[in-house]
PDB file of N, CA and C in Angstrom:
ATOM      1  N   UNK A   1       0.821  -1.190   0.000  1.00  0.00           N
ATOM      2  CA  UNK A   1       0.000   0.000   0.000  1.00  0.00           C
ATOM      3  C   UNK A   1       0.874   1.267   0.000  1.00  0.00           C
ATOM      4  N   UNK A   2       1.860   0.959   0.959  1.00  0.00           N
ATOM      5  CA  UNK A   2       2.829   2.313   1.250  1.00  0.00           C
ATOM      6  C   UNK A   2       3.138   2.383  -0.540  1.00  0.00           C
ATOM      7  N   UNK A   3       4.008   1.733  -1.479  1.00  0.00           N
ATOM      8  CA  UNK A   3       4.810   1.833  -2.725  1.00  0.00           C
ATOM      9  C   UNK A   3       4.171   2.387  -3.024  1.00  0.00           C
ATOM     10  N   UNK A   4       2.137   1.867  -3.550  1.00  0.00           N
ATOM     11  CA  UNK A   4       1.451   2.747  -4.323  1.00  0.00           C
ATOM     12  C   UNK A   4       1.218   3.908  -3.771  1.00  0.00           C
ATOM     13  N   UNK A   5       0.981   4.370  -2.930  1.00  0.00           N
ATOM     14  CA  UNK A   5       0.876   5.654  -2.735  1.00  0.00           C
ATOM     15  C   UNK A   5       1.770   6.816  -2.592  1.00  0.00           C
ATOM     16  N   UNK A   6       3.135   6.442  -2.964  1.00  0.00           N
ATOM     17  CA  UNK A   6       4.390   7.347  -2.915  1.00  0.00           C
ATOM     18  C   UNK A   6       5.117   7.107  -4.321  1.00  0.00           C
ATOM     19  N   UNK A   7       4.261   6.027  -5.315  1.00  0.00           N
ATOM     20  CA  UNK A   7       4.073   5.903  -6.618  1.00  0.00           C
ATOM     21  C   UNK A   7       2.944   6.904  -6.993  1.00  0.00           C
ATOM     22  N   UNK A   8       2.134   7.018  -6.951  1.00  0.00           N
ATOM     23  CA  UNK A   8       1.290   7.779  -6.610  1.00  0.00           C
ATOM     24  C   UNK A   8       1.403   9.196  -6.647  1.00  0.00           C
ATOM     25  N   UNK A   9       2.291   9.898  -5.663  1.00  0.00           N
ATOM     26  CA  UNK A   9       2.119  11.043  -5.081  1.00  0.00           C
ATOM     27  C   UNK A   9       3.644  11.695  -6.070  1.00  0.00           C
ATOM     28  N   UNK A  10       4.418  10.638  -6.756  1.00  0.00           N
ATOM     29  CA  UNK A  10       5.422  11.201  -7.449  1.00  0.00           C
ATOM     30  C   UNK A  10       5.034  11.795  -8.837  1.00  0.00           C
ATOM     31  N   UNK A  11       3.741  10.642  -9.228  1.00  0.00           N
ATOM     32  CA  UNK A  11       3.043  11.123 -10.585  1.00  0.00           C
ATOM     33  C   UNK A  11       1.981  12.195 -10.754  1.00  0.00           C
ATOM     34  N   UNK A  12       2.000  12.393  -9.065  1.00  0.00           N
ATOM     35  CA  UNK A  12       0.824  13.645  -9.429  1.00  0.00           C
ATOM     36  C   UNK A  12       1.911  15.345  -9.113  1.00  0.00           C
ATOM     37  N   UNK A  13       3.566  14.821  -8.549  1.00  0.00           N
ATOM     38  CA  UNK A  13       4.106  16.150  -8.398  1.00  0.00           C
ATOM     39  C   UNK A  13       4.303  17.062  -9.715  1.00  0.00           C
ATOM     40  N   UNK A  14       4.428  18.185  -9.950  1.00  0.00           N
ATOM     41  CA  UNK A  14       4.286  18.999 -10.774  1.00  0.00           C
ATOM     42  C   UNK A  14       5.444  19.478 -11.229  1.00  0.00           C
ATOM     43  N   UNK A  15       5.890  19.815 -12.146  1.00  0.00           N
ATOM     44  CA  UNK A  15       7.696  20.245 -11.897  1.00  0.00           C
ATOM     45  C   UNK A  15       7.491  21.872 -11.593  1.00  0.00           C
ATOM     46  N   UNK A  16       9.232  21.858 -10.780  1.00  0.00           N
ATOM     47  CA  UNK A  16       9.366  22.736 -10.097  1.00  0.00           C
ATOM     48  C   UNK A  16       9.890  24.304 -11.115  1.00  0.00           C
ATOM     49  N   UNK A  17       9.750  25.001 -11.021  1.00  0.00           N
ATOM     50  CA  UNK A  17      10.219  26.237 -12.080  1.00  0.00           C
ATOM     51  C   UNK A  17      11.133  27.306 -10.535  1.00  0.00           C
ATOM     52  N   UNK A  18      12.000  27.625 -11.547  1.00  0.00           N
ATOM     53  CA  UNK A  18      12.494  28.250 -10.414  1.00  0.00           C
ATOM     54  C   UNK A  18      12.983  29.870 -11.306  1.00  0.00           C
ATOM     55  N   UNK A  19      14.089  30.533 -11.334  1.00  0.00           N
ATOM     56  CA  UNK A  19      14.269  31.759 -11.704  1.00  0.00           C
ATOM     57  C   UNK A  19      14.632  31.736 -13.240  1.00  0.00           C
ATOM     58  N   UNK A  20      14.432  32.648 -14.205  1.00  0.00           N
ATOM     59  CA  UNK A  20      14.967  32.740 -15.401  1.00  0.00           C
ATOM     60  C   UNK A  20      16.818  32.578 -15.296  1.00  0.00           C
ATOM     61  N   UNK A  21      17.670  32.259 -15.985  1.00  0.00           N
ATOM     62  CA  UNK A  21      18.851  32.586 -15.709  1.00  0.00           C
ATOM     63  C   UNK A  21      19.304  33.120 -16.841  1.00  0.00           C
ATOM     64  N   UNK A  22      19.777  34.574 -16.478  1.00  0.00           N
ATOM     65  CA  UNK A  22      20.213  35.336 -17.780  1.00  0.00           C
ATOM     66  C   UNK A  22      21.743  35.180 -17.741  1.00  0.00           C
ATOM     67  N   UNK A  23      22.335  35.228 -19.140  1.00  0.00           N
ATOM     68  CA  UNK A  23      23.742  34.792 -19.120  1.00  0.00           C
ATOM     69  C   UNK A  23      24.276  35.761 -20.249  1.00  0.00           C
ATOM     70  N   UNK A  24      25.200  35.968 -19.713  1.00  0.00           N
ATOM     71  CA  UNK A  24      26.090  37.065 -20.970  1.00  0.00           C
ATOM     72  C   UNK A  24      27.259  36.797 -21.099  1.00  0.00           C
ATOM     73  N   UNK A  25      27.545  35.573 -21.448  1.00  0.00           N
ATOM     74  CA  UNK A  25      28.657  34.933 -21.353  1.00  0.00           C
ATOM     75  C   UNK A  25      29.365  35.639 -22.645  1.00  0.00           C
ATOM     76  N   UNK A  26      30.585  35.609 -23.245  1.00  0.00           N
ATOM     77  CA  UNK A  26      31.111  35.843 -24.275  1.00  0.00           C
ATOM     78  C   UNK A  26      32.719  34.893 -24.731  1.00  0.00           C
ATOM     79  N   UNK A  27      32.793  34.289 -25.662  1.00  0.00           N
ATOM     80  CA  UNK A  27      34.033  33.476 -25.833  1.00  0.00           C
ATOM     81  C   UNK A  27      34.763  34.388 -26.471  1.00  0.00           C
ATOM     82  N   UNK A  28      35.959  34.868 -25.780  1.00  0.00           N
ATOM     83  CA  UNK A  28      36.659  36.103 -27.039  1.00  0.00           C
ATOM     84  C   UNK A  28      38.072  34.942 -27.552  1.00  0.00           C
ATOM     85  N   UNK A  29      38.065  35.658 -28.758  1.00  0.00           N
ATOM     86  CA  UNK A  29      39.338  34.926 -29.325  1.00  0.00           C
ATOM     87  C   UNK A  29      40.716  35.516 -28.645  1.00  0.00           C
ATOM     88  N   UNK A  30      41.508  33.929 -28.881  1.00  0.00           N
ATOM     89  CA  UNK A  30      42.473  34.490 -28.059  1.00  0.00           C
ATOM     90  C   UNK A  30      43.341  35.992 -28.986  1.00  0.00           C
ATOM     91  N   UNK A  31      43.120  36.075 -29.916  1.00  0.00           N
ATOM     92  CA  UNK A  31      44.141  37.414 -30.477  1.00  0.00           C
ATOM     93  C   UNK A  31      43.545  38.437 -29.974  1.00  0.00           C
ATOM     94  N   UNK A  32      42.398  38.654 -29.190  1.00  0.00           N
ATOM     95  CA  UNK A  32      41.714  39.987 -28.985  1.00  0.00           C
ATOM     96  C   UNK A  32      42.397  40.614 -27.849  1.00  0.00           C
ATOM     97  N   UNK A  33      42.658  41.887 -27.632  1.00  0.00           N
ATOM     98  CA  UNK A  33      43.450  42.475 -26.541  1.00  0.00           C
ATOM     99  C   UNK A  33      42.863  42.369 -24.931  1.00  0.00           C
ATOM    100  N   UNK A  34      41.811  42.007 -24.948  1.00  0.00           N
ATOM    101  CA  UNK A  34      41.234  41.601 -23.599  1.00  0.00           C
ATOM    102  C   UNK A  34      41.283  39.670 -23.029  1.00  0.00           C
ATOM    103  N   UNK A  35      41.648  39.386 -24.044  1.00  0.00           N
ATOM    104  CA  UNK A  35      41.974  38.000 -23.696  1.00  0.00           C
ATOM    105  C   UNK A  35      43.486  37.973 -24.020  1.00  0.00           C
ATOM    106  N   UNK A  36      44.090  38.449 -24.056  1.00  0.00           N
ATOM    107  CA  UNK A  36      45.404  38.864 -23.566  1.00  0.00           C
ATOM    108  C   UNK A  36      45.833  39.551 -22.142  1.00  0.00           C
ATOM    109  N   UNK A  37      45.018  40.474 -21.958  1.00  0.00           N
ATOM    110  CA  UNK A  37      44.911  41.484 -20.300  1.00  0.00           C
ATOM    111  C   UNK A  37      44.225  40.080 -19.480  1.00  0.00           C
ATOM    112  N   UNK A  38      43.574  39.421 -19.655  1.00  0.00           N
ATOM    113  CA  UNK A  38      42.815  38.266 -18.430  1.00  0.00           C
ATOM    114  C   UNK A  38      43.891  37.022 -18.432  1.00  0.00           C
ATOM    115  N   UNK A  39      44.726  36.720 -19.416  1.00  0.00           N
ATOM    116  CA  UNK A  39      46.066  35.502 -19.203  1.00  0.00           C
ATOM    117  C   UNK A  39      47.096  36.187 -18.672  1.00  0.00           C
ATOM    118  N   UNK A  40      46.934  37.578 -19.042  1.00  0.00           N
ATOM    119  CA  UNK A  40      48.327  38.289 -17.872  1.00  0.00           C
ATOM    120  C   UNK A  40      47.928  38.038 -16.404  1.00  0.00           C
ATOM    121  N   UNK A  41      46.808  38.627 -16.496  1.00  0.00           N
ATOM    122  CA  UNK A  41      46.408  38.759 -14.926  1.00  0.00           C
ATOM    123  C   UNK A  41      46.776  37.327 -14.139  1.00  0.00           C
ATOM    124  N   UNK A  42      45.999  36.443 -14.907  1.00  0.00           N
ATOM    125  CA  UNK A  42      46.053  34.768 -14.770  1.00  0.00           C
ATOM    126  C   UNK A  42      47.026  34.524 -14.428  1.00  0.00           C
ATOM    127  N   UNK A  43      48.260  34.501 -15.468  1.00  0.00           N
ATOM    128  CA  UNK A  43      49.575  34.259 -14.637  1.00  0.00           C
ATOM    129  C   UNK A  43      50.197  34.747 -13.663  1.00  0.00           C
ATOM    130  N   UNK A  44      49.875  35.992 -13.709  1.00  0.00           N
ATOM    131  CA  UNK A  44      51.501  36.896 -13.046  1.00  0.00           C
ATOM    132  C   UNK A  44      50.421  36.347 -11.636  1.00  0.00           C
ATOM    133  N   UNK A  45      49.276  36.337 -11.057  1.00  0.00           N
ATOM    134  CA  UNK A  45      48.573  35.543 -10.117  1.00  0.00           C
ATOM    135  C   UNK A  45      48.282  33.823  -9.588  1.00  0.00           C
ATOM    136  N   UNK A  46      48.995  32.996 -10.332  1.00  0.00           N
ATOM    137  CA  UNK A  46      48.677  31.615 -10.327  1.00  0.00           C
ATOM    138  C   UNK A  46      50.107  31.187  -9.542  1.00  0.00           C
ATOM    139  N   UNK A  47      50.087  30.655  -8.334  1.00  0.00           N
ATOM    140  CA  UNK A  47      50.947  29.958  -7.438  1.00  0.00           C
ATOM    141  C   UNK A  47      50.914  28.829  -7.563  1.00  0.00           C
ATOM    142  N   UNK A  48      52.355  28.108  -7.649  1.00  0.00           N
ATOM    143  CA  UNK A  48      52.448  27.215  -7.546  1.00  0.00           C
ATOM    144  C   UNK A  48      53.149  26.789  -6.537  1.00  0.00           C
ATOM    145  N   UNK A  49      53.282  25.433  -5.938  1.00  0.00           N
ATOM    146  CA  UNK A  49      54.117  25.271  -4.681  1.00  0.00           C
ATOM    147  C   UNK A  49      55.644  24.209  -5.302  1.00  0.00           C
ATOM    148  N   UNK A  50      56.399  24.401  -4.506  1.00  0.00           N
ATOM    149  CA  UNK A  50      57.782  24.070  -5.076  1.00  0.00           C
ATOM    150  C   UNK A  50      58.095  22.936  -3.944  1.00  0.00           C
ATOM    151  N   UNK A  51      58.506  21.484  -4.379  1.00  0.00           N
ATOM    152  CA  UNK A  51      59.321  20.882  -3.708  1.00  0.00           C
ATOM    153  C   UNK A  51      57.596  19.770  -3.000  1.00  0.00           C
ATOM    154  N   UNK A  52      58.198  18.550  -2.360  1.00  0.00           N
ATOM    155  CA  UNK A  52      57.231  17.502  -1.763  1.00  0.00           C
ATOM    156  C   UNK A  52      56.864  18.178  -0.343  1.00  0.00           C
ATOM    157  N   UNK A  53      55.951  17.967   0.081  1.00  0.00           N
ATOM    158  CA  UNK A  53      55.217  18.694   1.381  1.00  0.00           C
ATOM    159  C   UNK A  53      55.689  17.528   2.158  1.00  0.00           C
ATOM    160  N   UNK A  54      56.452  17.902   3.095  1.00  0.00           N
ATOM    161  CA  UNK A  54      56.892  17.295   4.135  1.00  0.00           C
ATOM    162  C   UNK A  54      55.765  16.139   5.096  1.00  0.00           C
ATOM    163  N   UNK A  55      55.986  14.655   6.066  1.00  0.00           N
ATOM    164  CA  UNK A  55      54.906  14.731   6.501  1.00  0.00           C
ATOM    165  C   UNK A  55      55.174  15.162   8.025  1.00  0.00           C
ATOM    166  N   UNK A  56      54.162  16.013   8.582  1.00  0.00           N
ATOM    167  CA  UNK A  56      54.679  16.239   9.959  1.00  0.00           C
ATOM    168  C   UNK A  56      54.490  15.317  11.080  1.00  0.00           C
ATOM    169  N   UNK A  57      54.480  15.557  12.150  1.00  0.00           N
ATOM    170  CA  UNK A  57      54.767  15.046  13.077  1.00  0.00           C
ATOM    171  C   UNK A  57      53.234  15.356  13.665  1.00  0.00           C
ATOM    172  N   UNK A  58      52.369  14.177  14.481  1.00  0.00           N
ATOM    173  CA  UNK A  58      51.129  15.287  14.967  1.00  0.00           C
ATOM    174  C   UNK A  58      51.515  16.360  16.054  1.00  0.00           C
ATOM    175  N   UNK A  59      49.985  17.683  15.555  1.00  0.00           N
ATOM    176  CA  UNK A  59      50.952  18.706  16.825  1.00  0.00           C
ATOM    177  C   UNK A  59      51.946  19.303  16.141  1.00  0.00           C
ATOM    178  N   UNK A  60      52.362  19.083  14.778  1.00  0.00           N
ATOM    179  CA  UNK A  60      53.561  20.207  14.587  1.00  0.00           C
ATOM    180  C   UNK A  60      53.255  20.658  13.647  1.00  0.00           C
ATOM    181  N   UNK A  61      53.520  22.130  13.260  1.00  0.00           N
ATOM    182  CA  UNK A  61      52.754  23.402  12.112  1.00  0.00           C
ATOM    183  C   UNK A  61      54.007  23.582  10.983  1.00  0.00           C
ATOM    184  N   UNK A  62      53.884  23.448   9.733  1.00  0.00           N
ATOM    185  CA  UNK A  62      54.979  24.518   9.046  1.00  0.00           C
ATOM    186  C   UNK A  62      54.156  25.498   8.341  1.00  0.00           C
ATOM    187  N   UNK A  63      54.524  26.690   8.209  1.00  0.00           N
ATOM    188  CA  UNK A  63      54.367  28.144   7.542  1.00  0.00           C
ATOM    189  C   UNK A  63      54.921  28.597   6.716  1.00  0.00           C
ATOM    190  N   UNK A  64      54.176  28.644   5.626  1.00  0.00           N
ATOM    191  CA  UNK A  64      55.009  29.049   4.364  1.00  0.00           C
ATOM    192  C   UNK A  64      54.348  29.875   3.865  1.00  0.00           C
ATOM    193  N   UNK A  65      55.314  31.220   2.840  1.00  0.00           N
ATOM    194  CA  UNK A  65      54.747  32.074   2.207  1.00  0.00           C
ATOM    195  C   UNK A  65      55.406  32.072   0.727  1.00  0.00           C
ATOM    196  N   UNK A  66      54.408  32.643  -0.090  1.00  0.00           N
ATOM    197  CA  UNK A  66      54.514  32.515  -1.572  1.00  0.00           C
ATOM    198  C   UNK A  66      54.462  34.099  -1.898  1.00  0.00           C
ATOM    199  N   UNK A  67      55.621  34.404  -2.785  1.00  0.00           N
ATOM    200  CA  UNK A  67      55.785  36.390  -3.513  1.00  0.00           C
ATOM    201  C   UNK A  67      55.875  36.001  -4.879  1.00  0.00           C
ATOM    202  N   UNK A  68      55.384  36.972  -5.396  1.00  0.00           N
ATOM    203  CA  UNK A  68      55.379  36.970  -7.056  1.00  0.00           C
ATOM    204  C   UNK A  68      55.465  38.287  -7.515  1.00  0.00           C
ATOM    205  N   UNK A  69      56.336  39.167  -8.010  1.00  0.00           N
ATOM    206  CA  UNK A  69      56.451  40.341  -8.401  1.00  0.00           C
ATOM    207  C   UNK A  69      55.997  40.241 -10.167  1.00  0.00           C
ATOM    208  N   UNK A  70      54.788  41.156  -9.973  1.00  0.00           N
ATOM    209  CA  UNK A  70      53.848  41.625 -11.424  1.00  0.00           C
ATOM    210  C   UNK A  70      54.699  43.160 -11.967  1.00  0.00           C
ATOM    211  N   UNK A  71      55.110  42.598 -12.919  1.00  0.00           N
ATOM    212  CA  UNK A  71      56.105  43.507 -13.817  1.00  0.00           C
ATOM    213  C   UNK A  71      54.477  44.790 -14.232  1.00  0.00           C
ATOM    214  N   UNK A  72      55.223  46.182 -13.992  1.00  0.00           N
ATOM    215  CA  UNK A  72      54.566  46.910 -14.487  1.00  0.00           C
ATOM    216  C   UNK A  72      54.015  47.169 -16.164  1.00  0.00           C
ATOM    217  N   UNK A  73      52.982  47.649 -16.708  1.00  0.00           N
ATOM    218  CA  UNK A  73      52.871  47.646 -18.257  1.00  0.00           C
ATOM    219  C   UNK A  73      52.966  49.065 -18.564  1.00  0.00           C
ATOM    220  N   UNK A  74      53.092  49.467 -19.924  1.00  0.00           N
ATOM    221  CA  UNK A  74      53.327  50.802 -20.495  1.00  0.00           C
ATOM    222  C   UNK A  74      52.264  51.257 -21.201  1.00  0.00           C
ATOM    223  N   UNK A  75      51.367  52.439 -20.984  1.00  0.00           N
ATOM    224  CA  UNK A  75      50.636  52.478 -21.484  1.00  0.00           C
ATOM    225  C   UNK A  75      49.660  51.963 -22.904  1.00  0.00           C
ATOM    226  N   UNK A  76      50.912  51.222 -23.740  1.00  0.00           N
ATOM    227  CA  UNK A  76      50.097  50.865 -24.779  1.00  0.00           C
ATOM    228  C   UNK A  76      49.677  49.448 -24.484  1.00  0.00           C
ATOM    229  N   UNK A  77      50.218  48.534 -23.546  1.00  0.00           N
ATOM    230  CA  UNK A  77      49.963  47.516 -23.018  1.00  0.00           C
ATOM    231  C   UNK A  77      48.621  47.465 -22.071  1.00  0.00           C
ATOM    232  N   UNK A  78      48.254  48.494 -21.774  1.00  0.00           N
ATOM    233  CA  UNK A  78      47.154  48.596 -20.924  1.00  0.00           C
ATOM    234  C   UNK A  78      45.935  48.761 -22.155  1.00  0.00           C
ATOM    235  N   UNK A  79      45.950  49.508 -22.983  1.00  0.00           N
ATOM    236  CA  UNK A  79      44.773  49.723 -23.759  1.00  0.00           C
ATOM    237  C   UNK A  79      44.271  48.540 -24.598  1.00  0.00           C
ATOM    238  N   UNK A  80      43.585  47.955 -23.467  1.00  0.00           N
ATOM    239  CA  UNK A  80      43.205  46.329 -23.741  1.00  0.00           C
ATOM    240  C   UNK A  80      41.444  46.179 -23.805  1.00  0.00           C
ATOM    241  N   UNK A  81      40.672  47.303 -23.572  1.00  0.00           N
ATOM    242  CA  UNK A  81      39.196  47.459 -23.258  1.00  0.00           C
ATOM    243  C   UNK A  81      38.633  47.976 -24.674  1.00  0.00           C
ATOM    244  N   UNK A  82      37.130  47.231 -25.227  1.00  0.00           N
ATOM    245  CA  UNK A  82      36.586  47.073 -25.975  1.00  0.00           C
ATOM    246  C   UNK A  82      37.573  47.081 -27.414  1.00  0.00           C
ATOM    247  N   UNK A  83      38.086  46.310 -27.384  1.00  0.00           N
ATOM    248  CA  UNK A  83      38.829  45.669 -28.344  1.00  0.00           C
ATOM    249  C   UNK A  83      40.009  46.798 -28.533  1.00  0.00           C
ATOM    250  N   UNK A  84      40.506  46.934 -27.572  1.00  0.00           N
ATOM    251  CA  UNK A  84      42.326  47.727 -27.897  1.00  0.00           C
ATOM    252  C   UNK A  84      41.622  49.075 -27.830  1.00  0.00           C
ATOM    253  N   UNK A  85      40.353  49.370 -27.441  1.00  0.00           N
ATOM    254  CA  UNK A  85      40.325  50.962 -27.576  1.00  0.00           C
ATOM    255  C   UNK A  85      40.263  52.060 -26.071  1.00  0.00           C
ATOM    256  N   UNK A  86      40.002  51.488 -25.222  1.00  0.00           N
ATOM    257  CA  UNK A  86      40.108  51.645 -23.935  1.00  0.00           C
ATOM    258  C   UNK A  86      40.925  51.557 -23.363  1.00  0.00           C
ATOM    259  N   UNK A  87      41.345  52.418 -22.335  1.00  0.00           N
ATOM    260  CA  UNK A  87      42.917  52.178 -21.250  1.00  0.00           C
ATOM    261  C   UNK A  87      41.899  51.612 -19.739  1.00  0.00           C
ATOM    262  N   UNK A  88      42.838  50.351 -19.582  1.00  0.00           N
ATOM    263  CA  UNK A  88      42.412  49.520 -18.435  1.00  0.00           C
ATOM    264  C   UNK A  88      43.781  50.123 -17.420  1.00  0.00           C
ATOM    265  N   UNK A  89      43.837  50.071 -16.363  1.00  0.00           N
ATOM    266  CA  UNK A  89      44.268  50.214 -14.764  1.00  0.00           C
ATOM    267  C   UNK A  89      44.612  48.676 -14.383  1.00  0.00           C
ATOM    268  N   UNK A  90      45.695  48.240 -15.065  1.00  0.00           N
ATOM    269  CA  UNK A  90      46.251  46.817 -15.000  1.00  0.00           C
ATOM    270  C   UNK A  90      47.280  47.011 -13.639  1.00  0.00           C
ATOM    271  N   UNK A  91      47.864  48.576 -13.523  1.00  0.00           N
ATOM    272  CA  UNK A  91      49.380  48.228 -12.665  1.00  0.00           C
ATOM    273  C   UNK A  91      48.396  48.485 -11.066  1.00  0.00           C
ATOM    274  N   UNK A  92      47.829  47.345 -10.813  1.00  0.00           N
ATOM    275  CA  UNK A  92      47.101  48.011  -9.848  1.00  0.00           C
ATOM    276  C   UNK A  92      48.645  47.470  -8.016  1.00  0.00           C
ATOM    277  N   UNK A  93      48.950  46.329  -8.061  1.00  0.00           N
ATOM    278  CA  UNK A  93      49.844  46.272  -7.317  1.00  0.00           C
ATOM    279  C   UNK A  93      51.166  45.151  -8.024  1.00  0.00           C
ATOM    280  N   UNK A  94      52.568  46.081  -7.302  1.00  0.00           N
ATOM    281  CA  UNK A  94      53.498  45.156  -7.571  1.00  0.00           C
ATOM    282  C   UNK A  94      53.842  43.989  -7.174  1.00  0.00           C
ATOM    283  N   UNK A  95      52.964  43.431  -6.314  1.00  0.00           N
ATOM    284  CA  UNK A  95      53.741  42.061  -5.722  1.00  0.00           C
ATOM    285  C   UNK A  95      52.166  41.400  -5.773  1.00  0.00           C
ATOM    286  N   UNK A  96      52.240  40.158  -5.493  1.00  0.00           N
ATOM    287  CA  UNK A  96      51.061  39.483  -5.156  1.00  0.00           C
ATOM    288  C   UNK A  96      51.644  38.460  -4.520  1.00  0.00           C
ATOM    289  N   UNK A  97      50.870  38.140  -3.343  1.00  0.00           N
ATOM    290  CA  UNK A  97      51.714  37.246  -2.241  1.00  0.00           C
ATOM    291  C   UNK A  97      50.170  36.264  -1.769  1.00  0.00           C
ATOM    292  N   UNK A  98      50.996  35.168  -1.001  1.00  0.00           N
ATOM    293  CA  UNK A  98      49.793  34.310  -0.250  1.00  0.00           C
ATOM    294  C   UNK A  98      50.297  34.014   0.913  1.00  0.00           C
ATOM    295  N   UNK A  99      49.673  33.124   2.060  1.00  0.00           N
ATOM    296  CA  UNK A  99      50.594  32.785   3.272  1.00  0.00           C
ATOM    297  C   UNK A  99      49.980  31.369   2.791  1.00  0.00           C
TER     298      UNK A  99
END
């Protein structure tokens, strides 16, 4: 009795609707000057860790920190917005660090 009636109660549920989802996605080619400014950013930001992670001991901490110095650009390197015609604010800091 229980099966049919939770057989039952699945064929009478209604589907659920929930929010529109608007999307403005865009694929730019890689030659375009803004998909050039977003793989800079990408790199001069992407850490990697160096060497096998030790195993510790329980109870014992190591602390490590990661620096990466982001080379400044020259103004024509910055004018990367709506296709090379805009000046973007790329040199925003020289270092980028993590702990």
């Amino acid at each position: 009795m229980r099966i049919l009636l939770a057989a039952t109660a699945l064929l009478l549920v209604s589907q659920a609707h929930g929010q529109v989802v608007v999307t403005a996605d865009e694929d730019l080619s890689s030659t375009r000057p803004e998909a050039w400014a977003m793989n800079y950013v990408a790199a001069s930001t992407l850490m990697t860790s160096f060497g096998a992670t030790p195993v510790l001991a329980p109870g014992k901490w190591r602390l490590g920190l990661d620096l990466g110095h982001v080379p400044r650009l020259d103004d024509e390197q910055q004018t990367v917005g709506f296709i090379g015609s805009k000046r973007e604010d790329l040199n925003k800091s020289p270092v980028f660090g993590r702990i």
